[in-house]
C-alpha atoms as a PDB file:
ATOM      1  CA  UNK A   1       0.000   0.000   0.000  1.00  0.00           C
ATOM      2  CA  UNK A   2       2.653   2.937  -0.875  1.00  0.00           C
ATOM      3  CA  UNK A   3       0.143   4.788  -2.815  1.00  0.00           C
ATOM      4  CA  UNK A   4      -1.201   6.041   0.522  1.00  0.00           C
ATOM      5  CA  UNK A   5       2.275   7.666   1.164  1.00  0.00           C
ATOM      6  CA  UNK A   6       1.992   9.548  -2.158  1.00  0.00           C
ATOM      7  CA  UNK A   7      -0.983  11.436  -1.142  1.00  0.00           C
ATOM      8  CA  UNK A   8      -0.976  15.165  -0.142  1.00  0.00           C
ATOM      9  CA  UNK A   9      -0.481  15.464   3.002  1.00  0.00           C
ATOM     10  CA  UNK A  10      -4.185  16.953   3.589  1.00  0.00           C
ATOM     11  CA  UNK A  11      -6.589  14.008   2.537  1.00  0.00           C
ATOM     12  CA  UNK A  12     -10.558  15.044   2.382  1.00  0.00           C
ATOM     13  CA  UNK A  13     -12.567  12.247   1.791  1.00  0.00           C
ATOM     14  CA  UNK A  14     -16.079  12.888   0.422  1.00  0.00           C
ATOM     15  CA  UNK A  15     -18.743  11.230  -1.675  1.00  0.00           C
ATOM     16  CA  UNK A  16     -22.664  10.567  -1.902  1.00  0.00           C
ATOM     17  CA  UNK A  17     -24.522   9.608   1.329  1.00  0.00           C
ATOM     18  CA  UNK A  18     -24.693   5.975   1.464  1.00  0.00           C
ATOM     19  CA  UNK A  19     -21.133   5.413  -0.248  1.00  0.00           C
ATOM     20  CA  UNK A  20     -19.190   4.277   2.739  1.00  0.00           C
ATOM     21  CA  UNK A  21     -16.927   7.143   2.930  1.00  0.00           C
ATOM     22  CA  UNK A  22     -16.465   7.366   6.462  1.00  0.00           C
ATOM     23  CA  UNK A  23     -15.970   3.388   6.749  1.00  0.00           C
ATOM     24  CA  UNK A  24     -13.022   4.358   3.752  1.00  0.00           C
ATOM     25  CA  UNK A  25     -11.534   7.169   5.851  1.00  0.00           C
ATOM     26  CA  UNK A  26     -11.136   5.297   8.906  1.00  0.00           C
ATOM     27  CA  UNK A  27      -9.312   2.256   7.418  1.00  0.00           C
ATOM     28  CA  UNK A  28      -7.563   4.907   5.635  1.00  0.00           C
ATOM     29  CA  UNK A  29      -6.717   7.063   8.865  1.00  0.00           C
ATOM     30  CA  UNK A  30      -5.657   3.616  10.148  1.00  0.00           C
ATOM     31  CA  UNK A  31      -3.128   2.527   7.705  1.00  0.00           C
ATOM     32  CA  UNK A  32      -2.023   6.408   7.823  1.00  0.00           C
ATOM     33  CA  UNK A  33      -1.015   5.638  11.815  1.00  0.00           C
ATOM     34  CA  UNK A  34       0.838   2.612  10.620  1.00  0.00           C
ATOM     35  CA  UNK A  35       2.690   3.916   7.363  1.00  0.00           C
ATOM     36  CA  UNK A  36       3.805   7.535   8.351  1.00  0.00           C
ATOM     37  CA  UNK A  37       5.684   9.066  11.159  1.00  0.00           C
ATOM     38  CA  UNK A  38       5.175  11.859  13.009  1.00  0.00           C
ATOM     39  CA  UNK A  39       1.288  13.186  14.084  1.00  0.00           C
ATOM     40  CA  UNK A  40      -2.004  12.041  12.443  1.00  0.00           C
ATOM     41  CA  UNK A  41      -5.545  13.179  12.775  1.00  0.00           C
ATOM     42  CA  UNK A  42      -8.949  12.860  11.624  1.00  0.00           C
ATOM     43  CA  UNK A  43     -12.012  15.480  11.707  1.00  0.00           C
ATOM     44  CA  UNK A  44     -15.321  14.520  11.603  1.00  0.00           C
ATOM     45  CA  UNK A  45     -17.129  17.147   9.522  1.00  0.00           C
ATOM     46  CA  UNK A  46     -20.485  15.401   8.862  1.00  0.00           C
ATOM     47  CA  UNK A  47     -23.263  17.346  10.446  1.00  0.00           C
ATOM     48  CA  UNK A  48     -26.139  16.238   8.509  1.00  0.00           C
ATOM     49  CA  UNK A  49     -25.932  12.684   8.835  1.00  0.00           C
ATOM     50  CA  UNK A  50     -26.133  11.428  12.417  1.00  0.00           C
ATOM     51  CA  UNK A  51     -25.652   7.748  12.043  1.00  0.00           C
ATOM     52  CA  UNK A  52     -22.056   6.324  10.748  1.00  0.00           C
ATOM     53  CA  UNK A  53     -19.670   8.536  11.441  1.00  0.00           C
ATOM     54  CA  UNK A  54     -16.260   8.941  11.836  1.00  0.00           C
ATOM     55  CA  UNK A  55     -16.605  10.202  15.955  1.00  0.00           C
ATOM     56  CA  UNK A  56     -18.239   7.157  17.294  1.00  0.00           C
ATOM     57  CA  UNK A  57     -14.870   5.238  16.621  1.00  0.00           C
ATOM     58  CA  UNK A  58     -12.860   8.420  18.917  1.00  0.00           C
ATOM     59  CA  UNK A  59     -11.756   6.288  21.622  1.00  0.00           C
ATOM     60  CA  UNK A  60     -10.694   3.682  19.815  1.00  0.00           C
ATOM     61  CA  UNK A  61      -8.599   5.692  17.248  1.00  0.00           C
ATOM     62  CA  UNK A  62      -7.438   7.718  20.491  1.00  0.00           C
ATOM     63  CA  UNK A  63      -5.830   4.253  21.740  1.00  0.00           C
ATOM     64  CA  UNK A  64      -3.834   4.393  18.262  1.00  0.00           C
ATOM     65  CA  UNK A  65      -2.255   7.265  18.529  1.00  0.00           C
ATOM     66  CA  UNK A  66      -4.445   9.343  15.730  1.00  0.00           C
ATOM     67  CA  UNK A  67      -6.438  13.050  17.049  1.00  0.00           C
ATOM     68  CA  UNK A  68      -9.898  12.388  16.651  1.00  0.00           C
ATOM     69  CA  UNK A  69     -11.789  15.890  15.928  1.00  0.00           C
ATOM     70  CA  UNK A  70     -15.161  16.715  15.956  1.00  0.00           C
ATOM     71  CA  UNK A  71     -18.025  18.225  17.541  1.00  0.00           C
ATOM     72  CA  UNK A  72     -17.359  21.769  20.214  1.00  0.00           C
ATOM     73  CA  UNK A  73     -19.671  20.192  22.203  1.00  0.00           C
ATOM     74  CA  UNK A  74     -18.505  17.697  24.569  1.00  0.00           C
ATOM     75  CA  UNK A  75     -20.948  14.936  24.486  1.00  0.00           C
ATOM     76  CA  UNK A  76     -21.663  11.456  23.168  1.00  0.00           C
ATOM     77  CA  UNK A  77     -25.332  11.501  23.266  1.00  0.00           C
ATOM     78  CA  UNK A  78     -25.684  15.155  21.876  1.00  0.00           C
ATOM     79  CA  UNK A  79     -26.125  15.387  17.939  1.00  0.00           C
ATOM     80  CA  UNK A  80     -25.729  19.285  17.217  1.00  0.00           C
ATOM     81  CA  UNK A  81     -24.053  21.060  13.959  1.00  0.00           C
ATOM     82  CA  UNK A  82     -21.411  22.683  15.698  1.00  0.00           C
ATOM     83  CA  UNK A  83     -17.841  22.115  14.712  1.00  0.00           C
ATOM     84  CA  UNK A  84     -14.332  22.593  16.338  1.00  0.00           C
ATOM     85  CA  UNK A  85     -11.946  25.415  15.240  1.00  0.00           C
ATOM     86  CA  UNK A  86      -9.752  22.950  15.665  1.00  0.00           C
ATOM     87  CA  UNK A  87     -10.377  21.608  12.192  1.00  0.00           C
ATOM     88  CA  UNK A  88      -7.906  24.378  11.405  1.00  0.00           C
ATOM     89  CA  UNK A  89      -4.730  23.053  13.316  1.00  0.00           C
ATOM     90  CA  UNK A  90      -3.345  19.955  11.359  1.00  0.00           C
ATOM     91  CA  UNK A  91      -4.366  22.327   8.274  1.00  0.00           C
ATOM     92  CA  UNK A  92      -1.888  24.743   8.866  1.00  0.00           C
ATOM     93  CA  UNK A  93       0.619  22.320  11.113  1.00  0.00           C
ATOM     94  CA  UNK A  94       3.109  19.988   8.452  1.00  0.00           C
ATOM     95  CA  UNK A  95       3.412  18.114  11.625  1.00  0.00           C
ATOM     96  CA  UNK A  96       0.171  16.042  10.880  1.00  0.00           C
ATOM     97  CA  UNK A  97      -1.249  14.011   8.066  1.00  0.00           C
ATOM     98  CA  UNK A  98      -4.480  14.863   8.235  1.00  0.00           C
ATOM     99  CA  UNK A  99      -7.806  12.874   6.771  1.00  0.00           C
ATOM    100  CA  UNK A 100     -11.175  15.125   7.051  1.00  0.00           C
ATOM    101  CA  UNK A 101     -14.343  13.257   6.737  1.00  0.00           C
ATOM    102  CA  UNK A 102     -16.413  15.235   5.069  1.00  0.00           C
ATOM    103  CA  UNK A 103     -20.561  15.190   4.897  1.00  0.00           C
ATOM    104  CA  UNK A 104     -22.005  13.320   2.165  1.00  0.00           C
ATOM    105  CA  UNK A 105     -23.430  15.737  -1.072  1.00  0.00           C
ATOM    106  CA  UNK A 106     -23.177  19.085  -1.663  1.00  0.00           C
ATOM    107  CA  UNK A 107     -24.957  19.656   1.133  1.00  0.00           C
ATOM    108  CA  UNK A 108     -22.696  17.505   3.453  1.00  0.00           C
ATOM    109  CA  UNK A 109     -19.530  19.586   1.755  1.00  0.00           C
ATOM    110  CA  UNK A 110     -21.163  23.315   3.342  1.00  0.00           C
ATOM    111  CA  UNK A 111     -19.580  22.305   6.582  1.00  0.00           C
ATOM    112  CA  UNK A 112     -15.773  22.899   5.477  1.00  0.00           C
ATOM    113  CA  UNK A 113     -16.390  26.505   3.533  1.00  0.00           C
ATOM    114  CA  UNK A 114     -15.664  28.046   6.934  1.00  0.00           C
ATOM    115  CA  UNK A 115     -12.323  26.419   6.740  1.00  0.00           C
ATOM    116  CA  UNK A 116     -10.902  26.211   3.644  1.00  0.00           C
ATOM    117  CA  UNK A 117      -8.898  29.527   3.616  1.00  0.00           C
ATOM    118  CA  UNK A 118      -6.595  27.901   5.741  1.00  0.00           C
ATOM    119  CA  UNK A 119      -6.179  24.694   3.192  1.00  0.00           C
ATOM    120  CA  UNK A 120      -2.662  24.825   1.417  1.00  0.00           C
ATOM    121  CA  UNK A 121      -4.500  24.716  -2.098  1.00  0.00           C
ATOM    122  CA  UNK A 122      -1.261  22.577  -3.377  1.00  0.00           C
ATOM    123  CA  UNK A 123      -0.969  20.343  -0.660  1.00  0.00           C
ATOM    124  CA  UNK A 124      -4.597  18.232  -0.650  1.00  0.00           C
ATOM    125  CA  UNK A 125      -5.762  15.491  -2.397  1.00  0.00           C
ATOM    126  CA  UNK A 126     -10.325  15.486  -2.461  1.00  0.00           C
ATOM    127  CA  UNK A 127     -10.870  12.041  -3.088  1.00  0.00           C
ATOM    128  CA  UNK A 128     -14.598  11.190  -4.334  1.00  0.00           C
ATOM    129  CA  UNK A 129     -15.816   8.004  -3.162  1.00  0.00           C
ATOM    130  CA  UNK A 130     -17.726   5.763  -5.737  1.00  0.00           C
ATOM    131  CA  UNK A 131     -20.555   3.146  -4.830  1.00  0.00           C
ATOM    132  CA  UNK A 132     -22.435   2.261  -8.014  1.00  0.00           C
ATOM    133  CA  UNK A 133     -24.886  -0.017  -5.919  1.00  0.00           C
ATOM    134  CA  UNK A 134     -26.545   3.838  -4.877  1.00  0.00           C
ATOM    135  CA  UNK A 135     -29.187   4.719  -7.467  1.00  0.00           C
ATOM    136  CA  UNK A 136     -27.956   8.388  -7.782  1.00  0.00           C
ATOM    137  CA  UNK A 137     -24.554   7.485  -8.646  1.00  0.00           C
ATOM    138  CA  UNK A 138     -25.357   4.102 -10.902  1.00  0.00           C
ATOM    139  CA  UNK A 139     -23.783   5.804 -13.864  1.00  0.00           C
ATOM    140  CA  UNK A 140     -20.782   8.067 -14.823  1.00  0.00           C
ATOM    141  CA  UNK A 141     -23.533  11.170 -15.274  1.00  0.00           C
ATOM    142  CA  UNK A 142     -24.820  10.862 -11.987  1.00  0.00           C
ATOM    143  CA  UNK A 143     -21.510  10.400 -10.604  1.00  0.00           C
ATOM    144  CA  UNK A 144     -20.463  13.496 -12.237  1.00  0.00           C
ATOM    145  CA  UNK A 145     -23.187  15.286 -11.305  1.00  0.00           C
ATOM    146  CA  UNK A 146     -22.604  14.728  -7.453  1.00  0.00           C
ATOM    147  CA  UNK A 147     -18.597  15.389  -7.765  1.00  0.00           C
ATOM    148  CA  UNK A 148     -19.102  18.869  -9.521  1.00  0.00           C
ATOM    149  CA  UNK A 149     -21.811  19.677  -6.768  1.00  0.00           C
ATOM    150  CA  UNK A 150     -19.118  19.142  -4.195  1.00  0.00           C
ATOM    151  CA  UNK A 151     -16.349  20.784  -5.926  1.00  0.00           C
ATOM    152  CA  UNK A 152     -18.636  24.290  -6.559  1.00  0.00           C
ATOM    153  CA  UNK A 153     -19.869  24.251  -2.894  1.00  0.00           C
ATOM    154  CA  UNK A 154     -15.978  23.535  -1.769  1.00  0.00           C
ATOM    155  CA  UNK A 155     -14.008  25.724  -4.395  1.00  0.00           C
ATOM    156  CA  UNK A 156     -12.240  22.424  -4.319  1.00  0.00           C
ATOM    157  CA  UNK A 157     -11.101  20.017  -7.399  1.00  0.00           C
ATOM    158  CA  UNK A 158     -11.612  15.989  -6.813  1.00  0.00           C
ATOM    159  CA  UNK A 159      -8.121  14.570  -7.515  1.00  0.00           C
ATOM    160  CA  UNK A 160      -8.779  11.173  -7.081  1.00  0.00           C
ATOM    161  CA  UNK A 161     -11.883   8.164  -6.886  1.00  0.00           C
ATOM    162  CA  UNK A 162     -12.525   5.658  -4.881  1.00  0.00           C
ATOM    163  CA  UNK A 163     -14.124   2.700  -5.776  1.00  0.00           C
ATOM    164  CA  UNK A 164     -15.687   1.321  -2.707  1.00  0.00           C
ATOM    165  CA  UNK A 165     -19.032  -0.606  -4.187  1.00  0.00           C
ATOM    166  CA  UNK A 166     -20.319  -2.340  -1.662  1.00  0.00           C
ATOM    167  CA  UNK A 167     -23.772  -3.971   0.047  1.00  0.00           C
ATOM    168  CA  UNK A 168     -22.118  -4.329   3.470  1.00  0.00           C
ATOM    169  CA  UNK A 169     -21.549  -7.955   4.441  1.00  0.00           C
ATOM    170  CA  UNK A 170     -23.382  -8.666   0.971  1.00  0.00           C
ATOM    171  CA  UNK A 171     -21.004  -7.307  -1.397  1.00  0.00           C
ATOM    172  CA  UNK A 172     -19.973  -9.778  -4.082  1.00  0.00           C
ATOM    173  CA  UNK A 173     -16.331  -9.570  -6.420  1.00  0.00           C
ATOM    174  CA  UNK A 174     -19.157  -8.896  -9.033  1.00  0.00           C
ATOM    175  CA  UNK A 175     -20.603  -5.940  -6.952  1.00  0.00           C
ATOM    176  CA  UNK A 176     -16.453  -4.547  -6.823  1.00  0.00           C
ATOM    177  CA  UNK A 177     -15.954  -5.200 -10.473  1.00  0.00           C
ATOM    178  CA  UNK A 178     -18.918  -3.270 -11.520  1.00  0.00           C
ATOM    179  CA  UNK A 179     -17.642  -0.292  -9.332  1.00  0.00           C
ATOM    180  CA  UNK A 180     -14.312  -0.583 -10.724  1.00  0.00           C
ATOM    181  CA  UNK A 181     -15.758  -0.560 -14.438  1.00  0.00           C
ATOM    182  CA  UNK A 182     -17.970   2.615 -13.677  1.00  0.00           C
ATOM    183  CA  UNK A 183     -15.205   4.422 -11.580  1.00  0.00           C
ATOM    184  CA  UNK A 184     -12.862   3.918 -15.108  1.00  0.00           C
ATOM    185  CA  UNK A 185     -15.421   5.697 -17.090  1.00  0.00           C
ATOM    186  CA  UNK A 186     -15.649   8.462 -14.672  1.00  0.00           C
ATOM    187  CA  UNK A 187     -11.939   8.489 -14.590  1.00  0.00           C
ATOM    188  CA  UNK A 188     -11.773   8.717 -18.519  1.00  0.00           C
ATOM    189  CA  UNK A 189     -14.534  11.384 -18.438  1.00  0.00           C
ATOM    190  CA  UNK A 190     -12.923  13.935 -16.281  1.00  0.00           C
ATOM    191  CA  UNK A 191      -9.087  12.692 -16.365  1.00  0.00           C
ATOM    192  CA  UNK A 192      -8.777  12.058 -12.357  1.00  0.00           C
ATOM    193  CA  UNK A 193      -7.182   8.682 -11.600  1.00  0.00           C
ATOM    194  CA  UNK A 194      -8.932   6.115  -9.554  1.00  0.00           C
ATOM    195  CA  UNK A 195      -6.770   5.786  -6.285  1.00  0.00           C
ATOM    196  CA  UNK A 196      -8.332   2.838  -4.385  1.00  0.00           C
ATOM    197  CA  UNK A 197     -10.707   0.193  -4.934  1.00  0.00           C
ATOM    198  CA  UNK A 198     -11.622  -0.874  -1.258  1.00  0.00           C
ATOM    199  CA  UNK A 199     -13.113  -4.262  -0.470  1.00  0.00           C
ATOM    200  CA  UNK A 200     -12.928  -7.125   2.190  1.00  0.00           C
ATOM    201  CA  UNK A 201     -10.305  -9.415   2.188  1.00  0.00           C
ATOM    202  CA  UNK A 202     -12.456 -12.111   1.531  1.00  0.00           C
ATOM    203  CA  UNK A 203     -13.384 -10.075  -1.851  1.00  0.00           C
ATOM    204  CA  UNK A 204      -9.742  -9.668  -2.509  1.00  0.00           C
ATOM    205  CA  UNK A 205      -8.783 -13.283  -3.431  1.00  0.00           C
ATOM    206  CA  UNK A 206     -12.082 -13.276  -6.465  1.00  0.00           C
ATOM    207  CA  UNK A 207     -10.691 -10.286  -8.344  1.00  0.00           C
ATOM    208  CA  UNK A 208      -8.798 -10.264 -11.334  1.00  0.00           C
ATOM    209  CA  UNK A 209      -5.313  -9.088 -11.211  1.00  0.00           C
ATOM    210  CA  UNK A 210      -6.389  -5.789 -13.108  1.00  0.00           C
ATOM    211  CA  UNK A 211      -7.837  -4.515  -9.924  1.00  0.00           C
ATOM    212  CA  UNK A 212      -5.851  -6.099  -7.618  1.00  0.00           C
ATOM    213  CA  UNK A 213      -3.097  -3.514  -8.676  1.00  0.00           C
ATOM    214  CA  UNK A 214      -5.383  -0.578  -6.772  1.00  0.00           C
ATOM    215  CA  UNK A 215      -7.185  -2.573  -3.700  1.00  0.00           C
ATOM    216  CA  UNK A 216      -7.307  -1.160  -0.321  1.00  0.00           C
ATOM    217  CA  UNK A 217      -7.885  -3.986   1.857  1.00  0.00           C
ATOM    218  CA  UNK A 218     -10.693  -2.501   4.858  1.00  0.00           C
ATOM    219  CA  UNK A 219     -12.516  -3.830   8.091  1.00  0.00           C
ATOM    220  CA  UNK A 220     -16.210  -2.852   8.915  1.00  0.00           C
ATOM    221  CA  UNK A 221     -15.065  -1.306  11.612  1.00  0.00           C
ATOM    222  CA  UNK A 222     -18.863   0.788  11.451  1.00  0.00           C
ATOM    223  CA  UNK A 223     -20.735  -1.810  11.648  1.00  0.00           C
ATOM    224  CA  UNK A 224     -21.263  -3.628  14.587  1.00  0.00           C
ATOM    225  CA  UNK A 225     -21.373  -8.288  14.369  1.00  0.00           C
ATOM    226  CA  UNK A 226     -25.630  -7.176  14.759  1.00  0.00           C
ATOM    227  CA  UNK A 227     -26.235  -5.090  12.037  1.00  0.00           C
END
């Protein structure tokens, strides 16, 4: 996995709802703490979406060594928009790799507008993540359509895709091979690479060497053995 090294050192990880972004940015965070020296962090920016997200796993990133930021207000029951200043601090510090979970959609994406003037515009990567099992982004239009939503509400450009098709503890090789076909078209279409294709382990072993070449082996660590 040395692609994850050759990232900018600000990673924002974004995508439609539904897409498994913040399940991507905390395996990602995770191999981050393993691969790299020096500080690492993750903020939680998702204030629309109260279930899945990227705080509920603090103390256990804590225990690894990797800043967990989210919410100003102290509380694990409370579910209120209001975000930290210190989103700001690993921005501006070359101390940290930094991973920012960002709300799904356009909408989702509002949250970091009160931030980004203190984003190094040449030091991020905005990495779109791809699940062509959601109806909205089945095809390389509505794909698209969602990325240059983001990217007007941001003033941001998506560098990179993810392909991270998935139906939980259903997802087939087929499921990951149709993601990997749409995320190429998408890539083709708008000339940004496809970084990762992220799937199980037991997924890995079914795909063809092709996309073997860009997997990112994860762990559900969102879901719970129940759901």
């Amino acid at each position: 996995m040395k692609l994850i090294t050759n990232d900018k050192r600000v990673r924002i990880i974004t995508g439609h709802y539904g897409s498994g972004k913040t399940e991507f940015a905390i395996n990602y965070v995770l191999k981050l703490r393993e691969m790299v020296e020096g500080r690492v962090a993750i903020s939680d920016l998702d204030v629309v979406n109260p279930y899945f997200r990227s705080r509920e796993k603090k103390s256990f990133l804590q225990e690894k060594n990797i800043r967990v930021i989210d919410s100003s207000i102290d509380g694990r029951c409370v579910d209120v928009p209001a975000l930290s200043a210190e989103v700001t601090a690993p921005m501006v510090n070359e101390d940290y790799s930094y991973v920012i979970d960002l709300g799904g959609d356009h909408v989702g994406s509002r949250a970091f507008a009160r931030f980004a003037g203190s984003l190094d515009k040449e030091n991020y990567d905005l990495l779109f993540v791809v699940n062509a099992n959601r109806e909205q982004t089945a095809t390389p239009e509505g794909v698209i359509d969602h990325m240059e939503k983001i990217e007007q509400t941001t003033g941001l450009k998506v560098t990179g895709l993810i392909n991270n098709t998935h139906l939980v503890r259903e997802t087939t090789a087929e499921d990951v091979i149709k993601g990997h076909e749409l995320s190429k078209k998408v890539s083709k279409l708008k000339n940004i690479p496809l970084r990762y294709t992220a799937c199980t382990e037991s997924i890995l072993k079914e795909l063809p060497e092709e996309i073997k070449e860009s997997v990112f082996p994860i762990k559900l660590y969102m879901r719970e053995d129940w759901m």
